[in-house]
C-alpha atoms as a PDB file:
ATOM      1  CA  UNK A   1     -18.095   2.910  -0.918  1.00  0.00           C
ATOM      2  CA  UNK A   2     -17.434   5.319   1.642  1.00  0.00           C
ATOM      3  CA  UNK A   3     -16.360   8.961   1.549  1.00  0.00           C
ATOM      4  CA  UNK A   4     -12.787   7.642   2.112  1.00  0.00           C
ATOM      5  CA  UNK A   5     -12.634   5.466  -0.178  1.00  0.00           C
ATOM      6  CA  UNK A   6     -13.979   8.358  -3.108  1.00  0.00           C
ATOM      7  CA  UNK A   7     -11.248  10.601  -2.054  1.00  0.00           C
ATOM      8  CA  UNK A   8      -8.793   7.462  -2.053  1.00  0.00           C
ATOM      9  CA  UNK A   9      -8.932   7.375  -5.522  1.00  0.00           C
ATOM     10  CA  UNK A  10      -7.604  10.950  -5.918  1.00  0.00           C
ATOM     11  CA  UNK A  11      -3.493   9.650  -4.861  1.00  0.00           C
ATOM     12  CA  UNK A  12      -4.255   5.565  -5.961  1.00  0.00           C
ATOM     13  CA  UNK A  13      -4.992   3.417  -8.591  1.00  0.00           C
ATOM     14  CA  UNK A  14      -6.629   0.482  -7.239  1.00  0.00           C
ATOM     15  CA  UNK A  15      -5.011  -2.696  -7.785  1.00  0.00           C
ATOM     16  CA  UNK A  16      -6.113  -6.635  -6.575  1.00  0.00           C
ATOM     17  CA  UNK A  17      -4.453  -7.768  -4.153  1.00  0.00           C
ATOM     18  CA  UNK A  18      -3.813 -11.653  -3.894  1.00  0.00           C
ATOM     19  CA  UNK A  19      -3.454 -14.065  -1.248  1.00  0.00           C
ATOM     20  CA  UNK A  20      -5.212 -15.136   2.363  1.00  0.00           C
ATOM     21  CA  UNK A  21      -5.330 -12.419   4.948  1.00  0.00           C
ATOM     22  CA  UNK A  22      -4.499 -12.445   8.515  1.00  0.00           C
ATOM     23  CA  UNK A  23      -6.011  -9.633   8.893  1.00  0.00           C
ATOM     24  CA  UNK A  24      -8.367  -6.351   8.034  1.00  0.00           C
ATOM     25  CA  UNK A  25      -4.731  -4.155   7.888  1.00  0.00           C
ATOM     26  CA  UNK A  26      -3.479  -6.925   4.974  1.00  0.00           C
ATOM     27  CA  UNK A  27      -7.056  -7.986   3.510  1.00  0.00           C
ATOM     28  CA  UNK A  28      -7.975  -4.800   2.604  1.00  0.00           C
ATOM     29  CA  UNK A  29      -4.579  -3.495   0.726  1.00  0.00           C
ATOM     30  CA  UNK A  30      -4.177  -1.199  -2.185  1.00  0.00           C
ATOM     31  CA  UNK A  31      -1.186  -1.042  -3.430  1.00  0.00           C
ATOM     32  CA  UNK A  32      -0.336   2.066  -5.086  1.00  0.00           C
ATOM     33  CA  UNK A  33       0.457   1.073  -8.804  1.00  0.00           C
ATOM     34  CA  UNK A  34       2.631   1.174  -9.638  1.00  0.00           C
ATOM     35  CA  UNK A  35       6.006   1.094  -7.220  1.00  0.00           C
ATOM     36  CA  UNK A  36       8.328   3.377  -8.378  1.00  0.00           C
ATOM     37  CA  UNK A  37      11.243   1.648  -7.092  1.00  0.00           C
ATOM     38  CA  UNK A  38      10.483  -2.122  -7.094  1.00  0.00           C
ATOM     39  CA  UNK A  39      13.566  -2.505  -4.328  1.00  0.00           C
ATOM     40  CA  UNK A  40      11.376  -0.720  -1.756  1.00  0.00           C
ATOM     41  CA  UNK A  41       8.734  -2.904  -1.844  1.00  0.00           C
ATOM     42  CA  UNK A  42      10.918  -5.810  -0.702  1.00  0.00           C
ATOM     43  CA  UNK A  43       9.956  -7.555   2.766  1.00  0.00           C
ATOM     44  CA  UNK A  44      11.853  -6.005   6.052  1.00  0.00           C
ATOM     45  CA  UNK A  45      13.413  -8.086   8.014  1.00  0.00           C
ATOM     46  CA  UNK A  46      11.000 -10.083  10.974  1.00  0.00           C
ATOM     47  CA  UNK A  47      12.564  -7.744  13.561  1.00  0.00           C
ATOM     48  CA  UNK A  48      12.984  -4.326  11.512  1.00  0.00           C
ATOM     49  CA  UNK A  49      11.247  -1.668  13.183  1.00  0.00           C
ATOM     50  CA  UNK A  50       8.282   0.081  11.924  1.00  0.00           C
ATOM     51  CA  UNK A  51       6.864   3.617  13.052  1.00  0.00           C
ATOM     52  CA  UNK A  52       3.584   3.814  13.738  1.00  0.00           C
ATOM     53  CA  UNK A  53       2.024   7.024  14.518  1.00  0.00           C
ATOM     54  CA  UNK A  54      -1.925   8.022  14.356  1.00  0.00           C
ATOM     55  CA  UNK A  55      -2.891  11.642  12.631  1.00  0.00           C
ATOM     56  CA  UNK A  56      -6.251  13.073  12.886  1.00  0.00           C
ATOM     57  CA  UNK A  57      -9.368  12.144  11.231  1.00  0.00           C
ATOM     58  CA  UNK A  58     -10.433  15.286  10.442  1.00  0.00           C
ATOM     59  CA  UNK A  59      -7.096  16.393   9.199  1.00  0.00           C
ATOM     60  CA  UNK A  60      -6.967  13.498   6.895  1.00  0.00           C
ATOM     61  CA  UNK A  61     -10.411  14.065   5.076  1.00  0.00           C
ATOM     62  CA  UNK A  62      -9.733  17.606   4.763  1.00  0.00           C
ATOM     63  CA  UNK A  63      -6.385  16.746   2.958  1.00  0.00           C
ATOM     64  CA  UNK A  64      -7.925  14.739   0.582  1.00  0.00           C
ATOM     65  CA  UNK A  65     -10.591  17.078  -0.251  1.00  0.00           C
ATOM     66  CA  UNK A  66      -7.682  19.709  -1.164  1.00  0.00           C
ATOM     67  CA  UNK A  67      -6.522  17.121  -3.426  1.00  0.00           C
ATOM     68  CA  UNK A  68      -9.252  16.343  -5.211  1.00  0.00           C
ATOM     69  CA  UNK A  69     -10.292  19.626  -5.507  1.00  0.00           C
ATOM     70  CA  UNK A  70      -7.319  20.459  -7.353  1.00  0.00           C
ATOM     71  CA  UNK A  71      -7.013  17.930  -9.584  1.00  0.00           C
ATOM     72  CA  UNK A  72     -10.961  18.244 -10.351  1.00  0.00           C
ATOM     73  CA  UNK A  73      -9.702  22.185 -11.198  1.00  0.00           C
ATOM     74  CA  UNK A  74      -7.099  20.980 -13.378  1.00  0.00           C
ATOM     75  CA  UNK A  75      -7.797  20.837 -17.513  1.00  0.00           C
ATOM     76  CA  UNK A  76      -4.958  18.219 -17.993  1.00  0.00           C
ATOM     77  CA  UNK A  77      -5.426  14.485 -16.503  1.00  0.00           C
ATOM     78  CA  UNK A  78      -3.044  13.926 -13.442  1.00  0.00           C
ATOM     79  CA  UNK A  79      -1.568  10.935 -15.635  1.00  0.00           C
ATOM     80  CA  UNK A  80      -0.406  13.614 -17.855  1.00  0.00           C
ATOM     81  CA  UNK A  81       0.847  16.148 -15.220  1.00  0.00           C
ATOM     82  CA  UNK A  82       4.844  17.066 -15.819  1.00  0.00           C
ATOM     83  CA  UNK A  83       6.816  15.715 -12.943  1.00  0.00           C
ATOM     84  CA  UNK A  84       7.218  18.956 -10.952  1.00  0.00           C
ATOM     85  CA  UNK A  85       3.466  18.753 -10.545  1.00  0.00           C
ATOM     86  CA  UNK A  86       3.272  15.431  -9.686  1.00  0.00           C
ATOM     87  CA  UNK A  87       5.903  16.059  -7.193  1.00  0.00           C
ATOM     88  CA  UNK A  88       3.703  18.641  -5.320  1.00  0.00           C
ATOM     89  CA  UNK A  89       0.989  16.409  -5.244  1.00  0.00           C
ATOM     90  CA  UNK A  90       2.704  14.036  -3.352  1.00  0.00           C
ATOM     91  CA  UNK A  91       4.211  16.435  -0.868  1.00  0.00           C
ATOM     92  CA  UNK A  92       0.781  17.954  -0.489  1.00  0.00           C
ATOM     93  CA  UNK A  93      -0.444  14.400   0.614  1.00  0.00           C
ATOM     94  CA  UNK A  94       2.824  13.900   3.093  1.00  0.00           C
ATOM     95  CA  UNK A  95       2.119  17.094   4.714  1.00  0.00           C
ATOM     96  CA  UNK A  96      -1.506  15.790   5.388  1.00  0.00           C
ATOM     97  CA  UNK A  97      -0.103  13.061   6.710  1.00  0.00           C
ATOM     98  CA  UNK A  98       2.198  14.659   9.205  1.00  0.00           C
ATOM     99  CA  UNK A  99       5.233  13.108   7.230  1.00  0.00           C
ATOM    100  CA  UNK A 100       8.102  15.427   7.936  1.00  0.00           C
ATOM    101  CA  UNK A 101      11.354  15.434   5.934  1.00  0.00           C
ATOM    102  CA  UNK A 102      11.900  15.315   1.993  1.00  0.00           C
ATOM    103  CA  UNK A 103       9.681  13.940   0.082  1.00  0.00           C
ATOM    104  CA  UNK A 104      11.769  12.640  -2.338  1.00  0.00           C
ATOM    105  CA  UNK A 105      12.997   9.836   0.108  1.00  0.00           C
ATOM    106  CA  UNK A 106       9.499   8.880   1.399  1.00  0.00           C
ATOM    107  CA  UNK A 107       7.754   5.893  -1.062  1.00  0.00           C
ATOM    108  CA  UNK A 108       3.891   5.318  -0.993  1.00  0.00           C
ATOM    109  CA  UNK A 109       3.068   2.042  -0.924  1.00  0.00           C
ATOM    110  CA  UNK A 110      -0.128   2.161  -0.526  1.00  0.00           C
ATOM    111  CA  UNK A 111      -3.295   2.157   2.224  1.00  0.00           C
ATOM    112  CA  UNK A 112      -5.881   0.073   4.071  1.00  0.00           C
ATOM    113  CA  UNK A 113      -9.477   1.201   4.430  1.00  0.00           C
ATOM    114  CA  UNK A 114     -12.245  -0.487   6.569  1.00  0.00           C
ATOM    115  CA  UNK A 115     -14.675  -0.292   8.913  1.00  0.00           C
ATOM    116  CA  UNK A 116     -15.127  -2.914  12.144  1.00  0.00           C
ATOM    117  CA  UNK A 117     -16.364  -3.038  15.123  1.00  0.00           C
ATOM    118  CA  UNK A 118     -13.540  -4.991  16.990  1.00  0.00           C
ATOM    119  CA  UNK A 119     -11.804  -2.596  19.249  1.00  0.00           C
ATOM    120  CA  UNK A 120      -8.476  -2.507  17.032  1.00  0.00           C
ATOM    121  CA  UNK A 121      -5.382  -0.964  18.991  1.00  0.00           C
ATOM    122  CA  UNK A 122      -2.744  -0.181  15.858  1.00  0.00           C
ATOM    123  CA  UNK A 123      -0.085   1.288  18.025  1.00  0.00           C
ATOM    124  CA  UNK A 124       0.030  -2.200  19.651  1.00  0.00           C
ATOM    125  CA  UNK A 125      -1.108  -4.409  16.791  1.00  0.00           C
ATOM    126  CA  UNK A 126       1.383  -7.094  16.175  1.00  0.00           C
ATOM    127  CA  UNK A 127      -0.305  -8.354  12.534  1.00  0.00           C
ATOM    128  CA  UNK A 128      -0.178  -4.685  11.439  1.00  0.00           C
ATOM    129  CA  UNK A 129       3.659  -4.033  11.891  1.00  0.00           C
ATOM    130  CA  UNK A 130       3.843  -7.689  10.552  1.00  0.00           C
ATOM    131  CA  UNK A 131       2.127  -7.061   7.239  1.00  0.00           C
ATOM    132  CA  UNK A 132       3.850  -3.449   6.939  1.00  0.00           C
ATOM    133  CA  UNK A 133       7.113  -5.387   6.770  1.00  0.00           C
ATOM    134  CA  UNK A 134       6.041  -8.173   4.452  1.00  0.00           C
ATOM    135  CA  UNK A 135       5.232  -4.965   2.065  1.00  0.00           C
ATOM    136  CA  UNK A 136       8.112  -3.665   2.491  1.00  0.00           C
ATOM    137  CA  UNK A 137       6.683  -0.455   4.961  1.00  0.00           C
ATOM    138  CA  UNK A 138       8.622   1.133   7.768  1.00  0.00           C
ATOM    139  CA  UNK A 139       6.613   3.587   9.027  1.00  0.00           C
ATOM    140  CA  UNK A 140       2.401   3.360   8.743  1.00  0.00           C
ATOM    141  CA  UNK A 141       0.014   6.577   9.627  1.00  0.00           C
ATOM    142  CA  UNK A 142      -3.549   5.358  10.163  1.00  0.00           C
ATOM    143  CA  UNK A 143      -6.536   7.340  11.544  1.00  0.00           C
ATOM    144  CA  UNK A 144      -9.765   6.418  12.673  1.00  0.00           C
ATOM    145  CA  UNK A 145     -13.504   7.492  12.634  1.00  0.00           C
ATOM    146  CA  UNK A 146     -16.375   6.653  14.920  1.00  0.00           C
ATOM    147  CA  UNK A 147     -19.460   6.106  12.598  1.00  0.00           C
ATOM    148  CA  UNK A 148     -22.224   5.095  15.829  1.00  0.00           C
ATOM    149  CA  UNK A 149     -23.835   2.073  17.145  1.00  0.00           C
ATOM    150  CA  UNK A 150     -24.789  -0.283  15.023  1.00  0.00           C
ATOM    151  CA  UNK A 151     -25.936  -4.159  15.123  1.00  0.00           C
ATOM    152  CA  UNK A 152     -24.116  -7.178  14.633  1.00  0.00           C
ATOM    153  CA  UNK A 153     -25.201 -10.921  15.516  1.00  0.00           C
ATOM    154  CA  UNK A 154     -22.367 -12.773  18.026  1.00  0.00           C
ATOM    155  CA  UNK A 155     -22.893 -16.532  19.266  1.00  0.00           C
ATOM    156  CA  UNK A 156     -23.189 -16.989  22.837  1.00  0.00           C
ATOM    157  CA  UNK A 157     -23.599 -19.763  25.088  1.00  0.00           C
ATOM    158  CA  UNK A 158     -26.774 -20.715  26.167  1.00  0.00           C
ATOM    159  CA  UNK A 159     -27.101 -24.082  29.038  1.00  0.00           C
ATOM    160  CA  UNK A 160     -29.782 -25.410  29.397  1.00  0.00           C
ATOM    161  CA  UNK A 161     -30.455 -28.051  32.678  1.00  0.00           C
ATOM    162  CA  UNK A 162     -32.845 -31.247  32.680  1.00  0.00           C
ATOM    163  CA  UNK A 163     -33.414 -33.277  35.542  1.00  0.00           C
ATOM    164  CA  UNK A 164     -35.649 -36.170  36.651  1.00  0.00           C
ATOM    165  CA  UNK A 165     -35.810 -39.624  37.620  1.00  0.00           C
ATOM    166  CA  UNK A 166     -34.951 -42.880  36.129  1.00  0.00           C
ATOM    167  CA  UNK A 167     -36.980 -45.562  37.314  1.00  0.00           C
ATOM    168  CA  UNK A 168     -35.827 -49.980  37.406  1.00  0.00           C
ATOM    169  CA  UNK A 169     -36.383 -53.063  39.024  1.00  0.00           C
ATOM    170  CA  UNK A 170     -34.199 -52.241  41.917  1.00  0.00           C
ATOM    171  CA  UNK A 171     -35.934 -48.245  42.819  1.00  0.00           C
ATOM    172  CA  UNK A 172     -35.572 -44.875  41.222  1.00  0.00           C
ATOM    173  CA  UNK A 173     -32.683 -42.554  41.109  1.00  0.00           C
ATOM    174  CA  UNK A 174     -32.716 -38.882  40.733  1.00  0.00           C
ATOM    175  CA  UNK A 175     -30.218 -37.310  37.835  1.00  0.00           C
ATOM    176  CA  UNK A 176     -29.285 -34.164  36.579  1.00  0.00           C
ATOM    177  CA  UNK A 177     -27.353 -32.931  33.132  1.00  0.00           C
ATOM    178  CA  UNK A 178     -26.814 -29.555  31.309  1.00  0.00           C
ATOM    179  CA  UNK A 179     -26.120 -28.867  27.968  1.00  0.00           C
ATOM    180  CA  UNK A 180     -24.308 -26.193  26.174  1.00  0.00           C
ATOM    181  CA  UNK A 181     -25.204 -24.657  22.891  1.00  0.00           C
ATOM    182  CA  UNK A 182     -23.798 -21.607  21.010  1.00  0.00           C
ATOM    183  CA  UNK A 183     -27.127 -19.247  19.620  1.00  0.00           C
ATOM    184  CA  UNK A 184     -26.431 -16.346  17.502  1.00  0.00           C
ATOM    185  CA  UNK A 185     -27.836 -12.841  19.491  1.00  0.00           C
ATOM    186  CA  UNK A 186     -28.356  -9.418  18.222  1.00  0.00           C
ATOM    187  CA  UNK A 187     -26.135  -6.783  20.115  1.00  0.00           C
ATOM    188  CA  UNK A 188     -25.255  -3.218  19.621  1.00  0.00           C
ATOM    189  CA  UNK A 189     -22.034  -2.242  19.143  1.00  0.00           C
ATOM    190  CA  UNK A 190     -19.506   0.712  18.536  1.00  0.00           C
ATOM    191  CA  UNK A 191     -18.848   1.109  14.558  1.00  0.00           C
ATOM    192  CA  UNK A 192     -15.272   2.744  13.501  1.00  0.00           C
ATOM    193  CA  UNK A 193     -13.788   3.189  10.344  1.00  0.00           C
ATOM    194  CA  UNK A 194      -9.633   2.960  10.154  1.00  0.00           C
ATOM    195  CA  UNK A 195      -7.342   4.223   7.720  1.00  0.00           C
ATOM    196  CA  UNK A 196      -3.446   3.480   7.549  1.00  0.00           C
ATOM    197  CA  UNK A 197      -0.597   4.473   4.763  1.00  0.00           C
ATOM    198  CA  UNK A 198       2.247   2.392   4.541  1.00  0.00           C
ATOM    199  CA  UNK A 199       5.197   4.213   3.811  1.00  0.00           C
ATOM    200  CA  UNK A 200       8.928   3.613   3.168  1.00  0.00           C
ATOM    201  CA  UNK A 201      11.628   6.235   4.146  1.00  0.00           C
END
């Protein structure tokens, strides 16, 4: 589990999330559990528009850290925090995340956390503005870390040529085919981890 994914735990309960993915941005949901106002989670309309807006790495981590830190400090459980405390918590987290306005009227719905090394582009990613309506988000902050090279086996095509002669009753003839065949091949490649909140204003 990465370092993320610790500090994850310190603003959501993990939950399972069902059904085929199209994607890393819908496969690897949390939800936050639960919804406090099962209306917001209903699906957007196909052309609703969603906000999405990157905020630093480092910014991000350190958030987190403040979070945890404080709940670690705390003698009660966060379960068992009065409201006004939860309340801060959360506005702690929105402020981490850039989120500007009240926090009463922002809804977390929960986050995505993986690491690939297909160069993802979220401010132009179709399937992530798809999946952030089928949730019911309309805005989504992600962030992204680069974690190095690292090795991965891809298929490529290999063709391979044979000629010679064929040889009847009636002379020779020369002939040539190829053949194609996909072989899997050890490259290097560039290793990031991405995070993104889905959120509902």
């Amino acid at each position: 589990m990465s370092r993320l994914a610790v500090l994850a735990f310190v603003l959501f309960v993990p939950v399972v999330f069902q059904g085929c993915a199209a994607s890393h941005w819908e496969r690897e949901f949390i939800p936050e559990s639960p919804v406090s106002d099962s209306a917001v989670a209903s699906p957007l309309p196909t052309e609703a528009p969603v906000s999405v807006r990157e905020v630093d790495w480092k910014r991000l981590i350190d958030g987190l850290e403040e979070l945890k830190e404080a709940e670690a400090r705390s003698d009660v459980p966060r379960g068992q925090w009065p409201e006004s405390r939860q309340r801060e918590h959360k506005a702690a987290f929105l402020r981490t995340l850039q989120v500007t306005g009240e926090p009463k009227g922002v809804h977390i719905l929960g986050r995505t956390e993986f690491r690939t090394t297909a160069p993802l582009k979220p401010q132009l990613d179709s399937d992530l503005r798809r999946f952030a309506r089928k949730i019911g988000a309309n805005e989504v902050v992600w962030a992204r870390f680069y974690l190095g090279k690292t090795e991965e086996i891809v298929r490529e095509p290999v063709t391979t040529y044979t000629t010679g002669t064929d040889f009847s009753r009636r002379g020779s003839d020369a002939y040539s085919e190829s053949s194609t065949s996909w072989v899997p091949v050890v490259v290097d490649a560039d290793e990031f981890e991405y995070a993104a909140y889905f959120l509902r204003r």
